[in-house]
C-alpha atoms as a PDB file:
ATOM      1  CA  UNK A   1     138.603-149.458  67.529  1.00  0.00           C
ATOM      2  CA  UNK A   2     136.242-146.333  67.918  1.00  0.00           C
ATOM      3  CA  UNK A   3     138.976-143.705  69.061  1.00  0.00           C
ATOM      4  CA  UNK A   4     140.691-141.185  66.688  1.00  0.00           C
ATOM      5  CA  UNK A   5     144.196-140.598  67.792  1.00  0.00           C
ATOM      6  CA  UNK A   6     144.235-144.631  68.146  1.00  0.00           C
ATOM      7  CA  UNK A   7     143.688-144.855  64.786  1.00  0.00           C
ATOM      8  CA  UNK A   8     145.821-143.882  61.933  1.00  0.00           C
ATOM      9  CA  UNK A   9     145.260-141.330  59.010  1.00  0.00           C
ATOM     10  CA  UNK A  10     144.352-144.296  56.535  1.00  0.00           C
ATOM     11  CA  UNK A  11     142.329-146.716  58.814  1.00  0.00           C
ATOM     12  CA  UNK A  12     140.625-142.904  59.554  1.00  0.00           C
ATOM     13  CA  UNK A  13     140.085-142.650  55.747  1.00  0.00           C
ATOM     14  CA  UNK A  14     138.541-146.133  55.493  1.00  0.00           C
ATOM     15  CA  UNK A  15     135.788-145.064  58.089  1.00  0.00           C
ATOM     16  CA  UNK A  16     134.889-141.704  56.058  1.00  0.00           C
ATOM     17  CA  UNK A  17     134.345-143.717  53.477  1.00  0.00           C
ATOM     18  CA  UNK A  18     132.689-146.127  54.970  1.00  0.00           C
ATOM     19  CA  UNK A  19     130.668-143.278  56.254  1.00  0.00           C
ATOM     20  CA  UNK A  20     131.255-143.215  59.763  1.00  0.00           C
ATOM     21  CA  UNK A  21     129.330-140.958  62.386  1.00  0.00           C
ATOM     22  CA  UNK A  22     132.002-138.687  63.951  1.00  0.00           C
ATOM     23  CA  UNK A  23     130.712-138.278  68.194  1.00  0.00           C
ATOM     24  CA  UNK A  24     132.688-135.007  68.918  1.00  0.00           C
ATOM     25  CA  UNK A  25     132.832-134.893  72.854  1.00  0.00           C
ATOM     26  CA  UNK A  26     132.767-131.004  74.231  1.00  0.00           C
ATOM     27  CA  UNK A  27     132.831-130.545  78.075  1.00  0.00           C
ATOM     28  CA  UNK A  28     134.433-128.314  80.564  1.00  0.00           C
ATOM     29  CA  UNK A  29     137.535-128.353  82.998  1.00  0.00           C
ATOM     30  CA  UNK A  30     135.899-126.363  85.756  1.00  0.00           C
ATOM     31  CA  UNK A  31     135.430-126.575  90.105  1.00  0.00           C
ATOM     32  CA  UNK A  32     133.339-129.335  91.055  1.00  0.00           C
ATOM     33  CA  UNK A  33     132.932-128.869  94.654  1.00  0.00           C
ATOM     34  CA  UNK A  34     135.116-129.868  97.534  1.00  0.00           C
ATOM     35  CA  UNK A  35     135.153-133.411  96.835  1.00  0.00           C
ATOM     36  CA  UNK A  36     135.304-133.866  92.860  1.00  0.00           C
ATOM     37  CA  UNK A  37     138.161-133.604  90.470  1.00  0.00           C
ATOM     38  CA  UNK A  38     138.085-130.461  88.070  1.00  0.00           C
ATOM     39  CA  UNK A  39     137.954-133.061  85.163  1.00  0.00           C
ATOM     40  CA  UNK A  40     134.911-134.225  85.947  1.00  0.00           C
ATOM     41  CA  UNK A  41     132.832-133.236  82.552  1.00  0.00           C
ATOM     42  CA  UNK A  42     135.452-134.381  80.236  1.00  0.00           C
ATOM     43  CA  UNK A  43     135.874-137.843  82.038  1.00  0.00           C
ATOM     44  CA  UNK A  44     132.110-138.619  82.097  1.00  0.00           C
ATOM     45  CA  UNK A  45     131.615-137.493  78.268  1.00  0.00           C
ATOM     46  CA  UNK A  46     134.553-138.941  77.292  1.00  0.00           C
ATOM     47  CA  UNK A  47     133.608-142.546  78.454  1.00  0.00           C
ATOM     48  CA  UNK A  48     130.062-142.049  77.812  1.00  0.00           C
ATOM     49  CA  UNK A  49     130.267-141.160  73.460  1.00  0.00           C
ATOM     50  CA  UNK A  50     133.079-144.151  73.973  1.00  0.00           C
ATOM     51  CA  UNK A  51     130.919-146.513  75.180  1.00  0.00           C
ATOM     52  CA  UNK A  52     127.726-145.640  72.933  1.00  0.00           C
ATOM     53  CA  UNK A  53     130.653-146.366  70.005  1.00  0.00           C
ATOM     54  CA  UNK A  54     131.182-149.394  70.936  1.00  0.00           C
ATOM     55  CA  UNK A  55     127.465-150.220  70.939  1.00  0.00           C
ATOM     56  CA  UNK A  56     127.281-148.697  67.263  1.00  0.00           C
ATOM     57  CA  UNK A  57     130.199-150.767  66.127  1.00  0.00           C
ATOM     58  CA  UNK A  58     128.190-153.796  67.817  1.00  0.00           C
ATOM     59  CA  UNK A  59     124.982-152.919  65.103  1.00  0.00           C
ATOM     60  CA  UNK A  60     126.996-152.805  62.763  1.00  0.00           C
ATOM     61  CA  UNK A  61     127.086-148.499  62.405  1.00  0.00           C
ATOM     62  CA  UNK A  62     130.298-146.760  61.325  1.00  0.00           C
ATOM     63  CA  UNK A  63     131.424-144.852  64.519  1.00  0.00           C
ATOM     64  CA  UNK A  64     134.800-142.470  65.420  1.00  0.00           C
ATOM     65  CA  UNK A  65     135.043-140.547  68.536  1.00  0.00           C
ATOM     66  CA  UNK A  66     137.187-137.750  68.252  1.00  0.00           C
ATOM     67  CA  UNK A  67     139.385-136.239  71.255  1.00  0.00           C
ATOM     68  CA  UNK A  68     137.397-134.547  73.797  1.00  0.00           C
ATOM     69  CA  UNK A  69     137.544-130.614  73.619  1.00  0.00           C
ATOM     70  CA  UNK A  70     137.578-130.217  77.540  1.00  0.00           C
ATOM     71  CA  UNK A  71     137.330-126.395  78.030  1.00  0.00           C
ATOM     72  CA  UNK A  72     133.863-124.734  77.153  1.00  0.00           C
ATOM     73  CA  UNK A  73     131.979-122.027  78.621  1.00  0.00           C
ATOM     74  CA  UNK A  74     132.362-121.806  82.608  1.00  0.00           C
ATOM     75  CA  UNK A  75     132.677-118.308  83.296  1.00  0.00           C
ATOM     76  CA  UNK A  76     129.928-119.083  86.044  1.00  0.00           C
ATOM     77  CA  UNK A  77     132.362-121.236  87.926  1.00  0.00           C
ATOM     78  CA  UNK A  78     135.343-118.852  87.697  1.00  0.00           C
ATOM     79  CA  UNK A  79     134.799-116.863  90.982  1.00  0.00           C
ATOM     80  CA  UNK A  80     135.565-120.771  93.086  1.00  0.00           C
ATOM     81  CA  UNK A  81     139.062-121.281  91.227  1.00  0.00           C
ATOM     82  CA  UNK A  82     140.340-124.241  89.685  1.00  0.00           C
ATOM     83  CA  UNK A  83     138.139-123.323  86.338  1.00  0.00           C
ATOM     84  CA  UNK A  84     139.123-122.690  82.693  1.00  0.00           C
ATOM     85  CA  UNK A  85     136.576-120.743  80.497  1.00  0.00           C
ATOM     86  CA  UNK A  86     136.650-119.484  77.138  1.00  0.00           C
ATOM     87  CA  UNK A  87     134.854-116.697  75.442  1.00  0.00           C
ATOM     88  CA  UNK A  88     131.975-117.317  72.741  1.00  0.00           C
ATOM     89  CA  UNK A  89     133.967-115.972  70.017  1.00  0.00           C
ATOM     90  CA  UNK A  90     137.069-118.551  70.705  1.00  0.00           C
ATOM     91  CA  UNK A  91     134.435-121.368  71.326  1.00  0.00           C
ATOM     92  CA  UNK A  92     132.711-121.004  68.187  1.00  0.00           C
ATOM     93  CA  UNK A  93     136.054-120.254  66.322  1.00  0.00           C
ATOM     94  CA  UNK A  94     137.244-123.748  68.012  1.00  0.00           C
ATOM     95  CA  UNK A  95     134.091-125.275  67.619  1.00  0.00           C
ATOM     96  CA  UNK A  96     134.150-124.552  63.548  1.00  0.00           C
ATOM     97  CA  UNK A  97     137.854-125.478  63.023  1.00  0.00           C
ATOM     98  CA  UNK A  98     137.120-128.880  64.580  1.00  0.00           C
ATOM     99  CA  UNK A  99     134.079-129.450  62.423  1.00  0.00           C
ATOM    100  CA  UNK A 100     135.843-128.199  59.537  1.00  0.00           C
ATOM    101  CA  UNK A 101     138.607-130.654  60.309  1.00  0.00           C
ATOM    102  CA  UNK A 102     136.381-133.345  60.584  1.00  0.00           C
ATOM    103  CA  UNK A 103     134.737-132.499  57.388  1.00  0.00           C
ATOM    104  CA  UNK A 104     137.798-131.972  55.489  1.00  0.00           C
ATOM    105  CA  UNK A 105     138.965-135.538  56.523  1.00  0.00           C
ATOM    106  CA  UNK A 106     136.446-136.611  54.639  1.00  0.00           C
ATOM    107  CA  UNK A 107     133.554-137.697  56.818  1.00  0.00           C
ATOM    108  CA  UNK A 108     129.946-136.099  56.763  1.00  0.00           C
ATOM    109  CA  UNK A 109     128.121-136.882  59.780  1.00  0.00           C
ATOM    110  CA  UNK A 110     128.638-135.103  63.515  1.00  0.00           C
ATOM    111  CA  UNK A 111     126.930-134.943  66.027  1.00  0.00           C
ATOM    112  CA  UNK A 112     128.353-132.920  69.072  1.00  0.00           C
ATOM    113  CA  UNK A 113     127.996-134.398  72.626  1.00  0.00           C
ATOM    114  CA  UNK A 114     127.920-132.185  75.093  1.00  0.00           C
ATOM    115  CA  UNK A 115     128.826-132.960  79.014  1.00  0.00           C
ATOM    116  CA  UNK A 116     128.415-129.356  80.391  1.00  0.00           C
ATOM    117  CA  UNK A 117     125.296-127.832  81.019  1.00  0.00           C
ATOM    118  CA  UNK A 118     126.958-123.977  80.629  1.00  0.00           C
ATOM    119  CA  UNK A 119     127.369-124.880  77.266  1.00  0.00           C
ATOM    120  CA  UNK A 120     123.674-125.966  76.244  1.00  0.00           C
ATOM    121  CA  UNK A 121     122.906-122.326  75.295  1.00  0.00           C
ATOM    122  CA  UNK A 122     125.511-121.454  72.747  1.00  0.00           C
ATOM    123  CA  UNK A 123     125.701-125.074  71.133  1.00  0.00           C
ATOM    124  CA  UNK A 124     121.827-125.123  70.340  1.00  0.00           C
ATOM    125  CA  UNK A 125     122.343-121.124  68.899  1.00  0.00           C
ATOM    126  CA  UNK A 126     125.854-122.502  67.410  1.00  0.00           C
ATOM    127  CA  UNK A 127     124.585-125.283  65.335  1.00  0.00           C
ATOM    128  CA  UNK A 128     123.041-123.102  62.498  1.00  0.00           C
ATOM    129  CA  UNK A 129     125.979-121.328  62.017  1.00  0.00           C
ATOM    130  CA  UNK A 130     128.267-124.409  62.359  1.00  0.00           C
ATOM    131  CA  UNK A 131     125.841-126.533  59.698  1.00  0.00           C
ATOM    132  CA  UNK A 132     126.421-123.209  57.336  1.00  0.00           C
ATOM    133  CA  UNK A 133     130.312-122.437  57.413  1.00  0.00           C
ATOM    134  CA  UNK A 134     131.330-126.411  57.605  1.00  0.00           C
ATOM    135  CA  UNK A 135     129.116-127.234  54.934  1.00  0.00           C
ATOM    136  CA  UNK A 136     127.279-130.051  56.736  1.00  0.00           C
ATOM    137  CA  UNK A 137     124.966-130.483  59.444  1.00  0.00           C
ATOM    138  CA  UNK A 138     126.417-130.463  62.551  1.00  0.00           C
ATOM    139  CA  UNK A 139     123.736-132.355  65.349  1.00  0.00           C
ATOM    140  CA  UNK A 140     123.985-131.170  68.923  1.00  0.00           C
ATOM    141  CA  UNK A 141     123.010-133.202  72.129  1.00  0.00           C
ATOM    142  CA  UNK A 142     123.742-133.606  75.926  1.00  0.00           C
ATOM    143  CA  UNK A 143     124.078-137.261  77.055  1.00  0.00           C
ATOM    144  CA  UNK A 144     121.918-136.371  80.594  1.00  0.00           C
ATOM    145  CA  UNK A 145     119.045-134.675  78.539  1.00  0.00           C
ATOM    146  CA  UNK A 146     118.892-137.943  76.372  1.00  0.00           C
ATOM    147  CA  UNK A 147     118.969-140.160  79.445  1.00  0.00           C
ATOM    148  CA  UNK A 148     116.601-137.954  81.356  1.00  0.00           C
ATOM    149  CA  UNK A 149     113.907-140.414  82.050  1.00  0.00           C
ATOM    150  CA  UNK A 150     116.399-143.483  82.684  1.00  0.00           C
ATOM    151  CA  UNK A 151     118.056-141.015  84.806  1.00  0.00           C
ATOM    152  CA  UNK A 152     114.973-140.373  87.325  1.00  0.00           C
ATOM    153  CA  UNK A 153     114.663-144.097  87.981  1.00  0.00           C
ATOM    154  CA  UNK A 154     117.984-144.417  89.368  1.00  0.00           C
ATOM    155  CA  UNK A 155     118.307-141.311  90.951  1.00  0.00           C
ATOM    156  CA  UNK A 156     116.930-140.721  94.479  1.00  0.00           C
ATOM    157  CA  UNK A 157     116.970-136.863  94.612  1.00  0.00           C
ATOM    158  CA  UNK A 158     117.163-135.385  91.533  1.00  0.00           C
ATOM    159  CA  UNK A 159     115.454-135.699  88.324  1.00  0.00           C
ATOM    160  CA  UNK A 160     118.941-135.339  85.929  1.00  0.00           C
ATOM    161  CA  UNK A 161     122.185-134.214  86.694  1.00  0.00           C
ATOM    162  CA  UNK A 162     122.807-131.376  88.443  1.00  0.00           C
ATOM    163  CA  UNK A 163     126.413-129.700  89.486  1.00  0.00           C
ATOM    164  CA  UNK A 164     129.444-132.046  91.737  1.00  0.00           C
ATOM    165  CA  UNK A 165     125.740-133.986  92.427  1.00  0.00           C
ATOM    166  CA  UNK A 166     124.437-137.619  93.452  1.00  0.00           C
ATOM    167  CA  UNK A 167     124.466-138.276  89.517  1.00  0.00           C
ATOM    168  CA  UNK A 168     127.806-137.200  88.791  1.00  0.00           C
ATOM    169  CA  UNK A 169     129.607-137.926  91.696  1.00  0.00           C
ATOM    170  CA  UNK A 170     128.402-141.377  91.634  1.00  0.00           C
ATOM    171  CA  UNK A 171     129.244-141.489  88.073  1.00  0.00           C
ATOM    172  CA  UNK A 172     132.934-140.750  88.974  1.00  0.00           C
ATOM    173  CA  UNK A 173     132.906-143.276  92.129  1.00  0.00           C
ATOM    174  CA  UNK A 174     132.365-145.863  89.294  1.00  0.00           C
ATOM    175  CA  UNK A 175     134.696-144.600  86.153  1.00  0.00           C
ATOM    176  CA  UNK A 176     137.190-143.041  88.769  1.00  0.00           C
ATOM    177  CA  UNK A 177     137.157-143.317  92.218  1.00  0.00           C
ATOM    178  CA  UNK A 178     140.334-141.997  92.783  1.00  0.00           C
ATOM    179  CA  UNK A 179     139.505-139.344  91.683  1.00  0.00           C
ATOM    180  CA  UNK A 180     136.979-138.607  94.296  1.00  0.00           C
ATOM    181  CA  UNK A 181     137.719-137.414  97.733  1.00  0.00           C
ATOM    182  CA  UNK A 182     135.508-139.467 100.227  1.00  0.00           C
ATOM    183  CA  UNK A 183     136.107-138.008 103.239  1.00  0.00           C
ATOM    184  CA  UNK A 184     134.923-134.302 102.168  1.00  0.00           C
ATOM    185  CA  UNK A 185     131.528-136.084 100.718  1.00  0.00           C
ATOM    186  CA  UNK A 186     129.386-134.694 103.908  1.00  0.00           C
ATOM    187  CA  UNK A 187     130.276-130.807 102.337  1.00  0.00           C
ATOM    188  CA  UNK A 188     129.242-132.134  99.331  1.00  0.00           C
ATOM    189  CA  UNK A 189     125.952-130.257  99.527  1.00  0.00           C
ATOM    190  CA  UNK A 190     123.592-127.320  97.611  1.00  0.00           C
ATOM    191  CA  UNK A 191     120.775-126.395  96.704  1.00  0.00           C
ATOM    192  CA  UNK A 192     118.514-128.383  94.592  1.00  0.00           C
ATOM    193  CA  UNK A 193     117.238-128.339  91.571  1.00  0.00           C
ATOM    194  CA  UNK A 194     114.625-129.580  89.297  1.00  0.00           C
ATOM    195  CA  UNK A 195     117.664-130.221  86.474  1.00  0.00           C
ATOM    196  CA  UNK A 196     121.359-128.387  85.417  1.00  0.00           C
ATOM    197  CA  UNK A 197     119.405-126.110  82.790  1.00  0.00           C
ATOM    198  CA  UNK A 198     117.263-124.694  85.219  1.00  0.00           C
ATOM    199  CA  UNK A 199     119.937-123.102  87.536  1.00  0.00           C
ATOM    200  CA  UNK A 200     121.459-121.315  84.669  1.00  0.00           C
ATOM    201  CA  UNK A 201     118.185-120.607  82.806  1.00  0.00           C
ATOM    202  CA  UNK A 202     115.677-118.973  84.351  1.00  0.00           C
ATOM    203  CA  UNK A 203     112.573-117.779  83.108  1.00  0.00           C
ATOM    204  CA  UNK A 204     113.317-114.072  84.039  1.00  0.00           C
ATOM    205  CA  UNK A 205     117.175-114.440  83.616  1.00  0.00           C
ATOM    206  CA  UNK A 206     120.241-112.416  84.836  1.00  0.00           C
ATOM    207  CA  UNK A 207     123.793-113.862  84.864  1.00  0.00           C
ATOM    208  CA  UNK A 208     124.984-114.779  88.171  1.00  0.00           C
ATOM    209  CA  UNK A 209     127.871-116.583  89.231  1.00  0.00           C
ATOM    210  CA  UNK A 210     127.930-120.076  90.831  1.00  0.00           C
ATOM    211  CA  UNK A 211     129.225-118.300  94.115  1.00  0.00           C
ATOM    212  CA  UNK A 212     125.976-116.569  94.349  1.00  0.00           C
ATOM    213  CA  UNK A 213     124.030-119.459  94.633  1.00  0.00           C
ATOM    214  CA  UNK A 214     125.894-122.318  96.312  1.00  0.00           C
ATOM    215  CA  UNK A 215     128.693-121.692  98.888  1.00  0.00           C
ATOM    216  CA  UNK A 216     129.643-125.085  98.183  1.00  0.00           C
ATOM    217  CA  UNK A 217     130.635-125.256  94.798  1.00  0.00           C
ATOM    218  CA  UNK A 218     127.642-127.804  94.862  1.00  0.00           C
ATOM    219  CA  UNK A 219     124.107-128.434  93.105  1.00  0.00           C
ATOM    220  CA  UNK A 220     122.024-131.362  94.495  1.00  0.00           C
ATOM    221  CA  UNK A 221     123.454-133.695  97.578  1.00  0.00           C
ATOM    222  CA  UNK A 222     126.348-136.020  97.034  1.00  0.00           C
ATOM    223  CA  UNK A 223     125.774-138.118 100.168  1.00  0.00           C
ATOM    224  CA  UNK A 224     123.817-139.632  98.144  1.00  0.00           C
ATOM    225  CA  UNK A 225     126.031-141.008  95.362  1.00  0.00           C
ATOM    226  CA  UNK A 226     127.167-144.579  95.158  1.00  0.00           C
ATOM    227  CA  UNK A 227     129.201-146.589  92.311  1.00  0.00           C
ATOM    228  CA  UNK A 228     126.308-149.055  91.863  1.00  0.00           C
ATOM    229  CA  UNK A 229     124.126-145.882  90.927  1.00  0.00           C
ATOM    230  CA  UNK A 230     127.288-144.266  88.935  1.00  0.00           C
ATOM    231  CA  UNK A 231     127.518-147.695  86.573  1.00  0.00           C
ATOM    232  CA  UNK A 232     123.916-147.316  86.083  1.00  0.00           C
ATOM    233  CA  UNK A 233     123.787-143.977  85.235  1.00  0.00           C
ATOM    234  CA  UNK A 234     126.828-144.333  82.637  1.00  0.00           C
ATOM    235  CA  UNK A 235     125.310-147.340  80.710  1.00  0.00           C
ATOM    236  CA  UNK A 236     122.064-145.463  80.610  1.00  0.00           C
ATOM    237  CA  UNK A 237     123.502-142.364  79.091  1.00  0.00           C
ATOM    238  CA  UNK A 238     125.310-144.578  76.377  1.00  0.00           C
ATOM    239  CA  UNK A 239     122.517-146.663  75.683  1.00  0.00           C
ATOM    240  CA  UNK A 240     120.684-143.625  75.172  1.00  0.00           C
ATOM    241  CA  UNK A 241     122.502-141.954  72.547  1.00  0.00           C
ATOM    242  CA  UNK A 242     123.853-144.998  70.966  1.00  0.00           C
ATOM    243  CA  UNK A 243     120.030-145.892  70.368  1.00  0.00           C
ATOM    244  CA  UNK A 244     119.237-142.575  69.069  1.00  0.00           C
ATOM    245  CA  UNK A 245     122.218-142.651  66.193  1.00  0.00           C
ATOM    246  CA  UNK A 246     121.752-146.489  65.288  1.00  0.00           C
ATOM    247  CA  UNK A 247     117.893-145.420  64.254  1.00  0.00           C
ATOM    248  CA  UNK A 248     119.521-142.852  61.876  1.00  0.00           C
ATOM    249  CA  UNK A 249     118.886-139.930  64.268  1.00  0.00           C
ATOM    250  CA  UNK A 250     118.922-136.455  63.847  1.00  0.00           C
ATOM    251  CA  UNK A 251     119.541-137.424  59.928  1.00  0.00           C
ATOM    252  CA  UNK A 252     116.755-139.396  58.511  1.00  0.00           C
END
């Protein structure tokens, strides 16, 4: 059992003092083109820290995953609807209570795993200030940046993941395919991209809404998704950062 609210307050106490990595999932609830769910981040990083847990648990490493905070920072995709979006004040403020919860319970080890790429920014600036007012250092990483050269070998038009793109979209076909609407999958294109950071951060860089740059709602070309690919591209994610925490990463 890897899951926090599965477990109860004392089995939760045995794994603090066993010393147990806490994986704190962050993502986004936010448009995802005309064919994906608006759940799409927390879904993907949700299954993804679970199933790197599991592999932990396998080696013998201490592992909880805590509940999945599934609004972040996604003011970008506010102009297409269907998008929730804090501001950096309330995310850091949210952000710090849930490490300091964490902490307080006893454990000493988190790493935050992020499945949104409009959050990269303020978690890398974030994690100073976090490691200071917690009292412990708080680790940051995003599954598709770990994964990013597993990721190129399965993908056929993209480097990484992108936005409502082959990668995610065939990610969802796998986990949830209900959740996906097949038959608008041929609007289910945008521009490309080299990889997600890149369309938000460029090297001379001005905000601009999602709606300024795709009238889709879409980043990369979701004809191209399939579950086969999705499966992949979920186990190689996992694999990824289970791999990096069972060496002792960022800690040792």
């Amino acid at each position: 059992m890897v899951l926090w609210n599965r477990m109860t307050a004392e089995q939760l106490r045995a794994k603090a003092e066993a010393d147990a990595i806490v994986i704190l999932p962050v993502a986004s609830t936010e448009q995802h083109g005309p064919h994906l769910a608006t759940g799409v981040d927390d879904i993907l990083c949700s299954e993804i820290c679970r199933r790197a847990a599991e592999r932990l648990v396998g080696k013998g490493v201490p592992v909880v995953v805590a509940p999945t905070l599934w609004a972040g920072l996604a003011e970008h995709h506010v102009a297409f609807g269907g998008s929730f979006t804090l501001s950096l004040a309330t995310y850091y403020a949210i952000l710090r209570d849930l490490c300091g919860s964490i902490i307080r319970a006893g454990f000493k080890r988190i790493i935050i795993v992020n499945g949104h790429g409009g959050n990269i920014t303020a978690l890398n600036a974030f994690s100073a200030e976090l490691t200071r007012d917690v009292g412990a250092p708080i680790a940051i990483a995003s599954y598709w940046i770990l994964a990013e050269e597993a990721f190129g070998a399965i993908l056929e038009d993209q480097r990484s993941i992108l936005h409502a793109c082959e990668g995610e979209t065939s990610m969802m076909m796998s986990l949830r395919p209900e959740l996906v609407d097949q038959s608008r999958l041929g609007e289910a294109v945008g521009p490309q991209a080299q990889r997600a950071g890149s369309v938000l951060n460029q090297p001379l860089h001005r905000w601009r809404s999602f709606k300024e740059l795709t009238a889709t709602g879409v980043f990369g070309d979701a004809r191209r998704a399939t579950p086969e690919k999705g499966e992949r591209l979920v186990e190689a994610a996992a694999d990824a950062l289970a791999s990096r925490l069972a060496r002792g990463e960022p800690w040792d």
